[in-house]
Protein backbone atom coordinates (compact mmCIF):
# COMPACT_ATOMS: atom_id res chain seq x y z
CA UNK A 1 28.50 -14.10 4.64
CA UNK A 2 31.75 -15.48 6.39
CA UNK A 3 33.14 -14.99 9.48
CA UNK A 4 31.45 -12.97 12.15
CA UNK A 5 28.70 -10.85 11.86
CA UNK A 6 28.67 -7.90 14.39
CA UNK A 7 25.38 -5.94 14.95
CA UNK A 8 27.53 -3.08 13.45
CA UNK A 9 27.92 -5.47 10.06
CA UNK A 10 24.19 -6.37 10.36
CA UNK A 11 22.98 -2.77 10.45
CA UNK A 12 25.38 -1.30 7.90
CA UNK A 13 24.46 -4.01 5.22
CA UNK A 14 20.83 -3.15 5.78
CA UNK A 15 21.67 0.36 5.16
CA UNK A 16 23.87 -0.34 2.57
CA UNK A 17 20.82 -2.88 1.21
CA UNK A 18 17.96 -0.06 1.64
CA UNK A 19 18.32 3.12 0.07
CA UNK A 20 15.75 5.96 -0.91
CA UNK A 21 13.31 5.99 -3.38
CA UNK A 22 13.65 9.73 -3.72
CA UNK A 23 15.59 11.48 -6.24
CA UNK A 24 16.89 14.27 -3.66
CA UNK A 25 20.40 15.17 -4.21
CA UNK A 26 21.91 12.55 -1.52
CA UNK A 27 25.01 14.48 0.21
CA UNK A 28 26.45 10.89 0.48
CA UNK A 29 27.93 9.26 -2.63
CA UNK A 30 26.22 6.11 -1.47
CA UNK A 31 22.96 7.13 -1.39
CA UNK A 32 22.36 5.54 1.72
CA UNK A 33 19.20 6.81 4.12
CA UNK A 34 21.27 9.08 7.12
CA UNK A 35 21.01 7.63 10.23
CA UNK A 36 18.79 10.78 11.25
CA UNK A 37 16.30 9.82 8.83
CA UNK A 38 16.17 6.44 9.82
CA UNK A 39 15.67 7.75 13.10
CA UNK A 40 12.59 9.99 12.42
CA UNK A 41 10.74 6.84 10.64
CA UNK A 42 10.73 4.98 13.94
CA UNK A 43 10.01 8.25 16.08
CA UNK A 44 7.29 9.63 13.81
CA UNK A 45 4.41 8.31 11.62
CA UNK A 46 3.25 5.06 10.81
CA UNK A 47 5.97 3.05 12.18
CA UNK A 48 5.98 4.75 15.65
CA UNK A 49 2.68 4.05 16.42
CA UNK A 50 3.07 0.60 15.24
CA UNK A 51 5.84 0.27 17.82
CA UNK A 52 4.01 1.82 20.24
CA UNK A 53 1.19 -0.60 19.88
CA UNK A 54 3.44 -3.81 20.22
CA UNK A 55 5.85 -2.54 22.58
CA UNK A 56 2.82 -0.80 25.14
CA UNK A 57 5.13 2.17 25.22
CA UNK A 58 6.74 4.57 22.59
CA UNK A 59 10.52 4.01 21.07
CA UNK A 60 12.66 6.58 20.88
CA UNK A 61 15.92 6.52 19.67
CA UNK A 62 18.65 9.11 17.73
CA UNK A 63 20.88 9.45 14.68
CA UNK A 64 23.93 9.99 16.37
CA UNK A 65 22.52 6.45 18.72
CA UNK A 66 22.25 4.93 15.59
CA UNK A 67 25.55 6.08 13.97
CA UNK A 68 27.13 4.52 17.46
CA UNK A 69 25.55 0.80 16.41
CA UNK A 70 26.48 1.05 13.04
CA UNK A 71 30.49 2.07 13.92
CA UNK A 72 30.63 -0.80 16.52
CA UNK A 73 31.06 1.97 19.74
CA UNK A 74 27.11 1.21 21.03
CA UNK A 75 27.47 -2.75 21.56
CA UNK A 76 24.13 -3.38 24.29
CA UNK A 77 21.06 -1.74 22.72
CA UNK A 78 17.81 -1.97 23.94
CA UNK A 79 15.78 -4.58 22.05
CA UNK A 80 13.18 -2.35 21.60
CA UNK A 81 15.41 -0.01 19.48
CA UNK A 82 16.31 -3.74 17.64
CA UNK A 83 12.76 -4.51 17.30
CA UNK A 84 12.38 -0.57 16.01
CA UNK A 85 15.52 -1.00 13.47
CA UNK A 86 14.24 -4.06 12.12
CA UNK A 87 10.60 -2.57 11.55
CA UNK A 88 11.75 -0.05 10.16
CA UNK A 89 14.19 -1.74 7.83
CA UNK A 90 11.35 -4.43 7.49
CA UNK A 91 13.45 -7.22 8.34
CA UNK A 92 12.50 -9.86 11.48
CA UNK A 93 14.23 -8.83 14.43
CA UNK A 94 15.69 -12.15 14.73
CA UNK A 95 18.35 -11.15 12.09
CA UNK A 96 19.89 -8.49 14.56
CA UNK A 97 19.69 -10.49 17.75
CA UNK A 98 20.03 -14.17 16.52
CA UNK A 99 23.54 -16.00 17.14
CA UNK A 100 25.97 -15.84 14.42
CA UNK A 101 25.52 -19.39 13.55
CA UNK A 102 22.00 -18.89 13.52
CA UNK A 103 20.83 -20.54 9.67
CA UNK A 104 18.00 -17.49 9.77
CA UNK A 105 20.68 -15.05 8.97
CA UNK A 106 21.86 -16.83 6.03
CA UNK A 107 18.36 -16.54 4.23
CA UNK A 108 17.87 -12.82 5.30
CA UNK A 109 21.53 -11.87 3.91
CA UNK A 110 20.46 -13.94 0.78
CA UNK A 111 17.60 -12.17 0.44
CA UNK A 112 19.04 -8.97 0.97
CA UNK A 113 21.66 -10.31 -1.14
CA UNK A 114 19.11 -10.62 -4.08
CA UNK A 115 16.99 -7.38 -3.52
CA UNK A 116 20.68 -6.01 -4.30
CA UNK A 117 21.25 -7.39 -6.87
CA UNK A 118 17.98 -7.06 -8.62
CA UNK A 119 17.73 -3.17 -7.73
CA UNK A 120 21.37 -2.93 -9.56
CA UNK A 121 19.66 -5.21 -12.52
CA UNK A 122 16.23 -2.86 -12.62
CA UNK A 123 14.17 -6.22 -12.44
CA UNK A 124 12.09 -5.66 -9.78
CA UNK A 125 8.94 -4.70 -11.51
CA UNK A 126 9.77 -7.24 -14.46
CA UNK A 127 9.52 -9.88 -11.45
CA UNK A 128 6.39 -8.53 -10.13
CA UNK A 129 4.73 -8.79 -13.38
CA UNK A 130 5.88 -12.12 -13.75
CA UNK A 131 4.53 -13.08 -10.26
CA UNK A 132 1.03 -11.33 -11.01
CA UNK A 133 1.01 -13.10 -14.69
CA UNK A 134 1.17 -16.54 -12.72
CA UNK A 135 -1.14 -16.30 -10.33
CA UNK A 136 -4.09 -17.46 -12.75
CA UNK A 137 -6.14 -13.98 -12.33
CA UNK A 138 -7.68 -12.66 -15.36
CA UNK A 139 -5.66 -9.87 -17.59
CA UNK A 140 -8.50 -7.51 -16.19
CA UNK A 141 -7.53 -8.23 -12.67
CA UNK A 142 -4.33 -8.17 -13.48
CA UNK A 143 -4.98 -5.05 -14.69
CA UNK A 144 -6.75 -3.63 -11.74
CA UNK A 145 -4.23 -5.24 -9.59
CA UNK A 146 -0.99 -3.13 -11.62
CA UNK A 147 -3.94 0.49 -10.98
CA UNK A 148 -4.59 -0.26 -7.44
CA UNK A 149 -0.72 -0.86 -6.82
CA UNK A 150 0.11 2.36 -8.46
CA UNK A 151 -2.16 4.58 -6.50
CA UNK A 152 -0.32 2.98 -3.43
CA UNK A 153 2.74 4.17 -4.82
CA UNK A 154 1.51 7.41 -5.40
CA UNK A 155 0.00 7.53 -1.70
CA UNK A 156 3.02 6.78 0.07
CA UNK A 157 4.66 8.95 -2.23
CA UNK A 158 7.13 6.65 -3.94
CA UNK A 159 7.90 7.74 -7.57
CA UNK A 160 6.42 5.66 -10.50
CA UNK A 161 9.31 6.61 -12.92
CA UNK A 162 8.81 3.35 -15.58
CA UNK A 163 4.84 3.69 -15.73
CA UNK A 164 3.77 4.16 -19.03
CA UNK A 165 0.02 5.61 -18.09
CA UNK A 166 -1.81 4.80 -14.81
CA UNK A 167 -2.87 0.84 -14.59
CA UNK A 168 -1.11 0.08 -18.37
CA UNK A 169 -0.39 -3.50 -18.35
CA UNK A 170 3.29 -2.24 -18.63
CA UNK A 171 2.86 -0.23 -15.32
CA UNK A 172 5.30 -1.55 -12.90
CA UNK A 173 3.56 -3.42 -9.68
């Protein structure tokens, strides 16, 4: 990416990057996660705890706080709200504080770069297979592997929508 990279840029490509799994009617055309939900997966759940746990004290933070990064007017947060953004985003937190020169950035906006492009191709669970395939494990495992991976979908509540019947070798991983 050329030229500089505000926070504001940093954050909005990650939103732009990430976008729900659900198939929920999105009020924007974008279908880009609202800031508000973004902000309930680092105040609730999981992620909040996990927070909690590495920062020895709970993280807070807003919609309309994280609307205010994203549009440039917030420039100083708190780098426990980075830490929480990244985590939550699943990025290192390096890519929102690190210097604009910093080579880091590069590979994280290339891989973003390339989980973009492959959602817009549909390839990532041809890559996946591909991955598993050359690992060396057995078609069995393989199998078990492609079963145990769907029930994890199914957990966390992430639609399955190209399975064709629970741990099929064509079952998406």
């Amino acid at each position: 990416m050329e030229g500089q990279r505000s926070l504001a840029d940093r954050l909005n490509l990650l939103f732009a990057t990430f976008k729900p799994s659900d198939d929920v009617n999105r009020a924007r055309s974008d279908g880009e996660y609202f800031n508000s939900e973004i902000a309930e997966r680092i105040n609730k759940g999981s992620l909040a705890g996990r927070l909690q746990q590495e920062m020895d004290t709970p993280v807070t933070i807003s919609g309309a706080y994280i609307g205010e990064l994203r549009s440039g007017k917030a420039t100083d947060p708190r780098l426990s709200h980075l830490k929480a953004l990244a985590m939550a985003f699943g990025v290192p937190t390096a890519y929102l504080i690190s210097a604009d020169d910093d080579p880091a950035l590069d590979d994280v906006e290339g891989d973003l770069s390339r989980l973009r492009t492959m959602r817009e191709l549909n390839v990532q669970k041809v890559v996946l297979r591909d991955v598993i395939g050359r690992t060396g494990l057995s078609s069995a495992s393989q199998h078990a592997l492609n079963s145990v991976l769907a029930q994890l979908l199914e957990l966390e509540g992430i639609e399955n929508p190209g399975a064709h019947g629970q741990g099929s070798p064509e079952s998406p991983a």
